[in-house]
C-alpha atoms as a PDB file:
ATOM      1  CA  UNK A   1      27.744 -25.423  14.783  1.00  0.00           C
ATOM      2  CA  UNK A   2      25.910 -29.095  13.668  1.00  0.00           C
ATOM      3  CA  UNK A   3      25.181 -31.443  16.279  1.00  0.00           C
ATOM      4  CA  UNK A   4      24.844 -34.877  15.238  1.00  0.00           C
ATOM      5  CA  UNK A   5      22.913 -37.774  16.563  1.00  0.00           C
ATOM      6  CA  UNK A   6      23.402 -41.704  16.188  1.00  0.00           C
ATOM      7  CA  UNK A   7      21.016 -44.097  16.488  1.00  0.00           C
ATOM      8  CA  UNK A   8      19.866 -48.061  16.076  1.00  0.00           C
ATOM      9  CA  UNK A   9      22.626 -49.708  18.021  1.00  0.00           C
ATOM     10  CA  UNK A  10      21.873 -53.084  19.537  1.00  0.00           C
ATOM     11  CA  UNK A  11      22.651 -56.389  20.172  1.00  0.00           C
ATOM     12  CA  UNK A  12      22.772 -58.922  16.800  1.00  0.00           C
ATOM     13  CA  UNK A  13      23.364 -62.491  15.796  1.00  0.00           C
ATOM     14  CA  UNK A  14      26.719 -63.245  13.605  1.00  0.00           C
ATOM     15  CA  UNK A  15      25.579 -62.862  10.369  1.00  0.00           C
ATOM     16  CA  UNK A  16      22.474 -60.405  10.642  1.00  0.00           C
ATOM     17  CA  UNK A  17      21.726 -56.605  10.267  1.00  0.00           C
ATOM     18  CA  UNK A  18      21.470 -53.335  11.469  1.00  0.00           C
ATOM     19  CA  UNK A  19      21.008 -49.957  10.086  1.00  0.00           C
ATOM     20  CA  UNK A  20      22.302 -47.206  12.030  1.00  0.00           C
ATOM     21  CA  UNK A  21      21.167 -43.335  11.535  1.00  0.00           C
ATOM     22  CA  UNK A  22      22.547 -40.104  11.816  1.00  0.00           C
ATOM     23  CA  UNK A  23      20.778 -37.180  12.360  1.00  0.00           C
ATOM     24  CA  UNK A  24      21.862 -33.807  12.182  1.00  0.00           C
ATOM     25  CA  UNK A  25      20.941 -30.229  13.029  1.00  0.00           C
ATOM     26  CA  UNK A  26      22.197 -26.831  12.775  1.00  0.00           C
ATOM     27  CA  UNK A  27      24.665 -25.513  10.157  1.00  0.00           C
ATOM     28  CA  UNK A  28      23.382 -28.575   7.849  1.00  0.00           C
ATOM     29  CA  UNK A  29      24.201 -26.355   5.142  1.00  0.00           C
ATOM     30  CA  UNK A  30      28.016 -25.899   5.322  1.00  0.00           C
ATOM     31  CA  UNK A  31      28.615 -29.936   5.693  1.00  0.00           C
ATOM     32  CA  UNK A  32      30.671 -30.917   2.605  1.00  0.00           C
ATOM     33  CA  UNK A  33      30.875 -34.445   4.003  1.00  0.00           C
ATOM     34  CA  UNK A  34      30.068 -37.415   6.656  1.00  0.00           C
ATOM     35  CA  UNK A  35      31.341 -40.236   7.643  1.00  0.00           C
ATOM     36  CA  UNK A  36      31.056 -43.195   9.682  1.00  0.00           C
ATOM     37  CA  UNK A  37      34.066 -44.463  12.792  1.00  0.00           C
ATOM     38  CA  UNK A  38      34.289 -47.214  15.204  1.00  0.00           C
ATOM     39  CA  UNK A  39      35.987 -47.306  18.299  1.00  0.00           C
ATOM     40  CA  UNK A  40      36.025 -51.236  19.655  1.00  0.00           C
ATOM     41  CA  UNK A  41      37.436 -51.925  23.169  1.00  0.00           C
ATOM     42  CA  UNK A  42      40.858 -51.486  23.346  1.00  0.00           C
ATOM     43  CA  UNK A  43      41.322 -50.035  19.939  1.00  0.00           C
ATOM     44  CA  UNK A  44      41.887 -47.127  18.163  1.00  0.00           C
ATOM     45  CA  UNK A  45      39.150 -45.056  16.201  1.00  0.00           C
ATOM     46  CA  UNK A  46      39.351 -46.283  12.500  1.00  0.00           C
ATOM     47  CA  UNK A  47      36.905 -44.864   9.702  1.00  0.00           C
ATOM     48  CA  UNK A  48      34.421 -47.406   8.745  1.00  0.00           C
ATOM     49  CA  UNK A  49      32.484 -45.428   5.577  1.00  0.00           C
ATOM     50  CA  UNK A  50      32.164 -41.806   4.126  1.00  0.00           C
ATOM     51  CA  UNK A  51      29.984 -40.127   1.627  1.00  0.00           C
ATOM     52  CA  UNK A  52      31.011 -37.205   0.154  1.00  0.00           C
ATOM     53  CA  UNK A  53      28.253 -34.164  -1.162  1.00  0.00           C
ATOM     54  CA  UNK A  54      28.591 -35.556  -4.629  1.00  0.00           C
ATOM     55  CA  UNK A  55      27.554 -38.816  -3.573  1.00  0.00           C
ATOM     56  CA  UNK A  56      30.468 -40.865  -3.957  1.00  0.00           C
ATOM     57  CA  UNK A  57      31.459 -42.795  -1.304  1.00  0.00           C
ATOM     58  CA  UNK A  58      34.517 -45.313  -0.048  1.00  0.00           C
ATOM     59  CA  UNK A  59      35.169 -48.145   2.487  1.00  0.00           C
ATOM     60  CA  UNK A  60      37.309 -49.700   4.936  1.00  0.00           C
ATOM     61  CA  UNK A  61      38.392 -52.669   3.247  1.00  0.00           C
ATOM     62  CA  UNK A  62      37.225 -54.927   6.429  1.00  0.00           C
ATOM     63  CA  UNK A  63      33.235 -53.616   6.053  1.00  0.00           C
ATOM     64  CA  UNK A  64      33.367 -53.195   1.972  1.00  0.00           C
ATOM     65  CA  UNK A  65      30.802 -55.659   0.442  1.00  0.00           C
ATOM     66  CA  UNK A  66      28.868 -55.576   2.994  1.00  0.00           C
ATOM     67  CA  UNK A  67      27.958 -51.715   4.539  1.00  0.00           C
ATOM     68  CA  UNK A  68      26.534 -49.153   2.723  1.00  0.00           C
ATOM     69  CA  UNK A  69      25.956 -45.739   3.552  1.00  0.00           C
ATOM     70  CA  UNK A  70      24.013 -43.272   2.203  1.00  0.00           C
ATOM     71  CA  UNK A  71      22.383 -39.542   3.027  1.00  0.00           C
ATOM     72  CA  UNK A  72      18.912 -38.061   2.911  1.00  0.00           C
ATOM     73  CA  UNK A  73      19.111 -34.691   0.539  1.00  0.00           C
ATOM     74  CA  UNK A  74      20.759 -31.586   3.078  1.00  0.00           C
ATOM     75  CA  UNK A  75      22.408 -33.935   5.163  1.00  0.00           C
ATOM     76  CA  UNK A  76      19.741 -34.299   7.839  1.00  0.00           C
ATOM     77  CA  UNK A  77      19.992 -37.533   8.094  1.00  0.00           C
ATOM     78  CA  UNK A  78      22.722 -40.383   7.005  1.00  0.00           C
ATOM     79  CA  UNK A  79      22.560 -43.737   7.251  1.00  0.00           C
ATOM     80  CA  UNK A  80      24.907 -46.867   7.506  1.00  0.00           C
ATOM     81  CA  UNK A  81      23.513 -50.017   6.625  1.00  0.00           C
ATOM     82  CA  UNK A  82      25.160 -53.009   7.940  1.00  0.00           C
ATOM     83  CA  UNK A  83      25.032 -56.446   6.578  1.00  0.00           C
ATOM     84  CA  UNK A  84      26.526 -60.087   7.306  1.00  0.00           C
ATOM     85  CA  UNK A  85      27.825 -58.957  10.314  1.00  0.00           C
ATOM     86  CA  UNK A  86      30.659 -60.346  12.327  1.00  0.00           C
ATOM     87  CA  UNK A  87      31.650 -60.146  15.810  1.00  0.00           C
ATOM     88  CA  UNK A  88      34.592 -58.590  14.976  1.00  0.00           C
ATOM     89  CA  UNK A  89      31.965 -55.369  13.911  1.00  0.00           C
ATOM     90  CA  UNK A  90      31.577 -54.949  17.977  1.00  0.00           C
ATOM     91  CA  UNK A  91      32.311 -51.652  18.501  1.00  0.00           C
ATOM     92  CA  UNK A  92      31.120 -48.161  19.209  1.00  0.00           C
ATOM     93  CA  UNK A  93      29.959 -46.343  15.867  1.00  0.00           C
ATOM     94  CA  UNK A  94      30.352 -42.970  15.726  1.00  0.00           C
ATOM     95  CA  UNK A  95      29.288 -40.218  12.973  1.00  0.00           C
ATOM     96  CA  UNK A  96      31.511 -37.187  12.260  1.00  0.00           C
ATOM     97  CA  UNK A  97      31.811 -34.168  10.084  1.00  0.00           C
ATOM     98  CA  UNK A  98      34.366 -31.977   9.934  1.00  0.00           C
ATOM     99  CA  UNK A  99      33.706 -28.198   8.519  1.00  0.00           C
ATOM    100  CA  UNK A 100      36.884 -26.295   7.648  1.00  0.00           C
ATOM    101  CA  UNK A 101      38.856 -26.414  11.195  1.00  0.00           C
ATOM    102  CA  UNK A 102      36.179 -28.241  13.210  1.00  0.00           C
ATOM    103  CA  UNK A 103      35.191 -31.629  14.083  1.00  0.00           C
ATOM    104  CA  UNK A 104      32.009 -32.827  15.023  1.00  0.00           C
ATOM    105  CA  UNK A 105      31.137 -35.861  16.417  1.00  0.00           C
ATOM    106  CA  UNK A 106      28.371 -37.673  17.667  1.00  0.00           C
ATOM    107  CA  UNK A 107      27.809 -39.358  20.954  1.00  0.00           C
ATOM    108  CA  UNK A 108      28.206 -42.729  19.589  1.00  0.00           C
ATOM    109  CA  UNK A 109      25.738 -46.301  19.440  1.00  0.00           C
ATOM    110  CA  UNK A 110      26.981 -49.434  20.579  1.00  0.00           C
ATOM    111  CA  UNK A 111      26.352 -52.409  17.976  1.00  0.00           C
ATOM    112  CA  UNK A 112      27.246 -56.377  19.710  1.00  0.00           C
ATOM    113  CA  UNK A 113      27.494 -59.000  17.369  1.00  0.00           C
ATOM    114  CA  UNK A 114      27.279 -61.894  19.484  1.00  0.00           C
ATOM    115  CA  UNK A 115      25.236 -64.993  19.815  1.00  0.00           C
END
């Protein structure tokens, strides 16, 4: 079991930052992988940004340039940093992992980009 935690939502103006976290607990030792979703209203889930356990990493092509995400060593915590952002970034961020046949996910963190 890993339970995950998200953090550092808000409210921001077009064009400035946020860094969300992830933290998570339990069976930190069998996660091969995170990643970062969004859920805005209305839409579908979509994957924003993953990291895999050797560090590499991809991108949705609508955040690439300008998110980054990265992982603290075990997985205990992962980040995604979020730059020049637009208000088309409104949405619920969520962090999953998925562990052979199961799916975790975290609770989510709203981020507005709005002035």
């Amino acid at each position: 079991q890993v339970q995950l935690v998200e953090s550092g939502g808000g409210l921001v103006q077009p064009g400035g930052s946020l860094r969300l976290s992830c933290a998570a607990s339990g069976s930190i030792f069998s996660i091969p992988g995170m990643a970062w979703y969004r859920q805005a209203a209305g839409k579908q889930r979509e994957l924003v940004a993953a990291i895999a356990g050797d560090g590499s990493t991809n991108y949705a092509l609508s955040v690439k340039g300008r998110f980054i995400i990265s992982r603290e060593i075990a997985w205990k915590v992962v980040y995604l940093q979020m730059n020049s952002l637009k208000p088309e970034d409104t949405a619920v961020y969520y962090c999953n992992t998925k562990i052979g046949h199961d799916d975790y996910w975290g609770q989510g963190t709203q981020v507005t980009v709005s002035s």
